[in-house]
N, C-alpha and C. Protein backbone atom coordinates (compact mmCIF):
# COMPACT_ATOMS: atom_id res chain seq x y z
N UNK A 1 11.12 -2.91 -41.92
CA UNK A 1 11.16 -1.48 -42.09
C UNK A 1 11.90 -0.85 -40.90
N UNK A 2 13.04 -0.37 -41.19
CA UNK A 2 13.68 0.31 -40.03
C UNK A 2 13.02 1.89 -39.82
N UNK A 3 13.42 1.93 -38.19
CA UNK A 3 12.41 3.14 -37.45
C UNK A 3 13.27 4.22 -37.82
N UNK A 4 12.57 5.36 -37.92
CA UNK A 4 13.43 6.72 -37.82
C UNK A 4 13.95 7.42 -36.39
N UNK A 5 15.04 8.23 -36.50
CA UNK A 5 15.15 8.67 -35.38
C UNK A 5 13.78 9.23 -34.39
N UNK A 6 13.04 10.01 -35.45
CA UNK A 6 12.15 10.40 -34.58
C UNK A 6 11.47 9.25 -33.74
N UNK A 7 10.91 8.40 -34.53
CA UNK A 7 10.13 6.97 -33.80
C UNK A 7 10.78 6.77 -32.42
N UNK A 8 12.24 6.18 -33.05
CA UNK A 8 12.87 5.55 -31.94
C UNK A 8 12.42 6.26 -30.37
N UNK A 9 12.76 8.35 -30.77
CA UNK A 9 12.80 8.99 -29.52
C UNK A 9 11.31 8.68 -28.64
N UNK A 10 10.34 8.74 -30.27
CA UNK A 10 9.22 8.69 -29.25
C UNK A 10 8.17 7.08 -28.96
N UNK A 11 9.18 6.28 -29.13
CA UNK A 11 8.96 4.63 -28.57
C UNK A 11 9.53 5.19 -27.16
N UNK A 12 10.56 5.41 -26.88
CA UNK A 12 11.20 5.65 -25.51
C UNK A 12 10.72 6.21 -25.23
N UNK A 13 10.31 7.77 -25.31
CA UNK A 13 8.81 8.66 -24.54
C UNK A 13 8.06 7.63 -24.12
N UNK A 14 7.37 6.84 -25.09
CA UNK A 14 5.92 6.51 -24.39
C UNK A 14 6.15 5.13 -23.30
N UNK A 15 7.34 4.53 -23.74
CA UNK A 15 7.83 3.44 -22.43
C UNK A 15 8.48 3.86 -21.25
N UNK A 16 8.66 5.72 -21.25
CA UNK A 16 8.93 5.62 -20.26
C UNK A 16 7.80 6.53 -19.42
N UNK A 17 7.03 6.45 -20.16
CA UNK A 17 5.66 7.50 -19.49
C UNK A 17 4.41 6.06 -19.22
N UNK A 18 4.94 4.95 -19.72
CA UNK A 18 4.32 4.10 -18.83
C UNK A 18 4.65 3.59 -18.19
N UNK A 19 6.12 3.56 -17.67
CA UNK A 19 7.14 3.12 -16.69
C UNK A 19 6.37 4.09 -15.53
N UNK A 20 6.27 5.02 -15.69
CA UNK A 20 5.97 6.54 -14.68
C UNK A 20 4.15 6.00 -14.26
N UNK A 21 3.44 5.53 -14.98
CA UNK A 21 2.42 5.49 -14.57
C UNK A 21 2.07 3.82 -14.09
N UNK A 22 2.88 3.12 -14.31
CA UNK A 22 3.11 1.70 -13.58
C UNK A 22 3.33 2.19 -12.58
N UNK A 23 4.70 2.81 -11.93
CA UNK A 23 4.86 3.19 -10.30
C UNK A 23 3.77 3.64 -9.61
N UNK A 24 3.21 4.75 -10.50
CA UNK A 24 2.21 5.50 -9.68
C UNK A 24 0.93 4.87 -9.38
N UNK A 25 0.70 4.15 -10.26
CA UNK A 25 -0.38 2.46 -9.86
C UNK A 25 -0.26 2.07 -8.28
N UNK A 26 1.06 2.07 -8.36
CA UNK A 26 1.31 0.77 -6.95
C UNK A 26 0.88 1.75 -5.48
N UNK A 27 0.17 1.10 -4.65
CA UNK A 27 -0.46 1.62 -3.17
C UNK A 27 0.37 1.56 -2.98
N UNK A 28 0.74 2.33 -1.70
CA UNK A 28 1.52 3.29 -1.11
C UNK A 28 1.18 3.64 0.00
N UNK A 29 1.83 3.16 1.43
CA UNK A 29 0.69 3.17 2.54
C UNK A 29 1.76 4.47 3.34
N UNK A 30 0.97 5.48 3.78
CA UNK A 30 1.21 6.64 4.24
C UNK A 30 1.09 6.06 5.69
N UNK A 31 1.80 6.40 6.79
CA UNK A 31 1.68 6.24 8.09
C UNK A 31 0.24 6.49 8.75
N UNK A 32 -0.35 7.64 8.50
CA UNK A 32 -1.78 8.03 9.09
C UNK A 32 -2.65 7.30 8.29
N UNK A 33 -2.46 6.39 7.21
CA UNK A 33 -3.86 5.79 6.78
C UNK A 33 -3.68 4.60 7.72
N UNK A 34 -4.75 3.83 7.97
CA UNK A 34 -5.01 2.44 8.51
C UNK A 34 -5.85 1.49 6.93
N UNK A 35 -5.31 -0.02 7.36
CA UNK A 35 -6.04 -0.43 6.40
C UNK A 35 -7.17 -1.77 7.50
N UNK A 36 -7.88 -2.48 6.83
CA UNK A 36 -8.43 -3.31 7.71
C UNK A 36 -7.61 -4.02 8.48
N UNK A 37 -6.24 -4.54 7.93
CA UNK A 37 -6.05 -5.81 8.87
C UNK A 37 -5.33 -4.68 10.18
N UNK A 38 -5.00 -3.52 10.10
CA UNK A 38 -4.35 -3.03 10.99
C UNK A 38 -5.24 -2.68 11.99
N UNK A 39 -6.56 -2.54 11.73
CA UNK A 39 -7.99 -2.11 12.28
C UNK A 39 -8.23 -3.23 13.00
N UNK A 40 -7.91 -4.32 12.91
CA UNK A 40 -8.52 -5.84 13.23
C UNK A 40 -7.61 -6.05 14.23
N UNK A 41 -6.49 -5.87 13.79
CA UNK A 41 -5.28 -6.17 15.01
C UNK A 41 -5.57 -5.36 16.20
N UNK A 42 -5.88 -4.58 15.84
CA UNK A 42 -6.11 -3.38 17.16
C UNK A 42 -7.20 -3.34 17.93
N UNK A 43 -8.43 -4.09 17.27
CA UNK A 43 -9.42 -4.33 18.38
C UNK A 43 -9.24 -5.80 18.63
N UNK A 44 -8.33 -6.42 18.59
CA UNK A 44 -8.17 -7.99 19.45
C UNK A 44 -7.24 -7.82 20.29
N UNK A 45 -6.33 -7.06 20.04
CA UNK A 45 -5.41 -6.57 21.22
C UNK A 45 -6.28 -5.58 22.36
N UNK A 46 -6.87 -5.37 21.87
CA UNK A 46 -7.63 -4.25 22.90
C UNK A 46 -8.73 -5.32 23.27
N UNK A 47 -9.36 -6.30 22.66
CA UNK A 47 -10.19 -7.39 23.55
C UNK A 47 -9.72 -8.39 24.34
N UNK A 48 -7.96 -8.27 23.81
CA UNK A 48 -7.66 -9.92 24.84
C UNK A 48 -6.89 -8.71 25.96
N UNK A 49 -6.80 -7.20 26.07
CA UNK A 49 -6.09 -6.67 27.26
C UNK A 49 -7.30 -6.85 27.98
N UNK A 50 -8.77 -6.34 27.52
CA UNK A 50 -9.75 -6.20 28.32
C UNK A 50 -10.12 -7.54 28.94
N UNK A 51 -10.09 -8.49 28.20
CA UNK A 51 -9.77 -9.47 29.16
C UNK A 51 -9.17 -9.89 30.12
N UNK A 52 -7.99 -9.72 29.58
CA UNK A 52 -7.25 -9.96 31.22
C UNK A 52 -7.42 -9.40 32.26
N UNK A 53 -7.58 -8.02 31.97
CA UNK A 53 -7.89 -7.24 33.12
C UNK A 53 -8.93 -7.17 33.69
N UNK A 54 -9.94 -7.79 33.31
CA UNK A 54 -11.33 -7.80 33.76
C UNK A 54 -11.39 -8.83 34.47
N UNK A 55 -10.39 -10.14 34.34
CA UNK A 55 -10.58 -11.27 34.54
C UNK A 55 -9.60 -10.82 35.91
N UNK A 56 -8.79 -10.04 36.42
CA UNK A 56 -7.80 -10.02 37.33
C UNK A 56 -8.53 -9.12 38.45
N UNK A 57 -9.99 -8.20 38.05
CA UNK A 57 -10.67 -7.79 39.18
C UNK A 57 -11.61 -8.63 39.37
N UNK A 58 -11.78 -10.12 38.70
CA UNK A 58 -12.66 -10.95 39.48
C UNK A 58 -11.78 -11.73 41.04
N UNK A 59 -10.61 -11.64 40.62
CA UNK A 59 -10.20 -12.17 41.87
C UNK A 59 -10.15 -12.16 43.02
């Protein structure tokens, strides 16, 4: 059974209004959010500075 024009237009509407809501799915990391591993990195860098430096006024 061949589609009518109308169909056709609105097969393409709805593939491309789920094209639009596929993108909008995908995370999206904004500069001011943090996620865990960036949280994690930042207190081991901040435990191995405190180390050192703690370890350089035992001397």
């Amino acid at each position: 059974m061949a589609m009518t024009e109308f169909e056709k237009k609105m097969l393409a509407e709805v593939k491309g209004i789920r094209k639009e809501l596929h993108e909008m799915n995908k995370p999206v990391k904004i500069d001011s959010q943090v996620d865990g591993k960036d949280i994690v990195n930042a207190v081991n860098e901040n435990m191995l500075n405190a180390i050192k430096t703690s370890g350089e006024s035992w001397k």
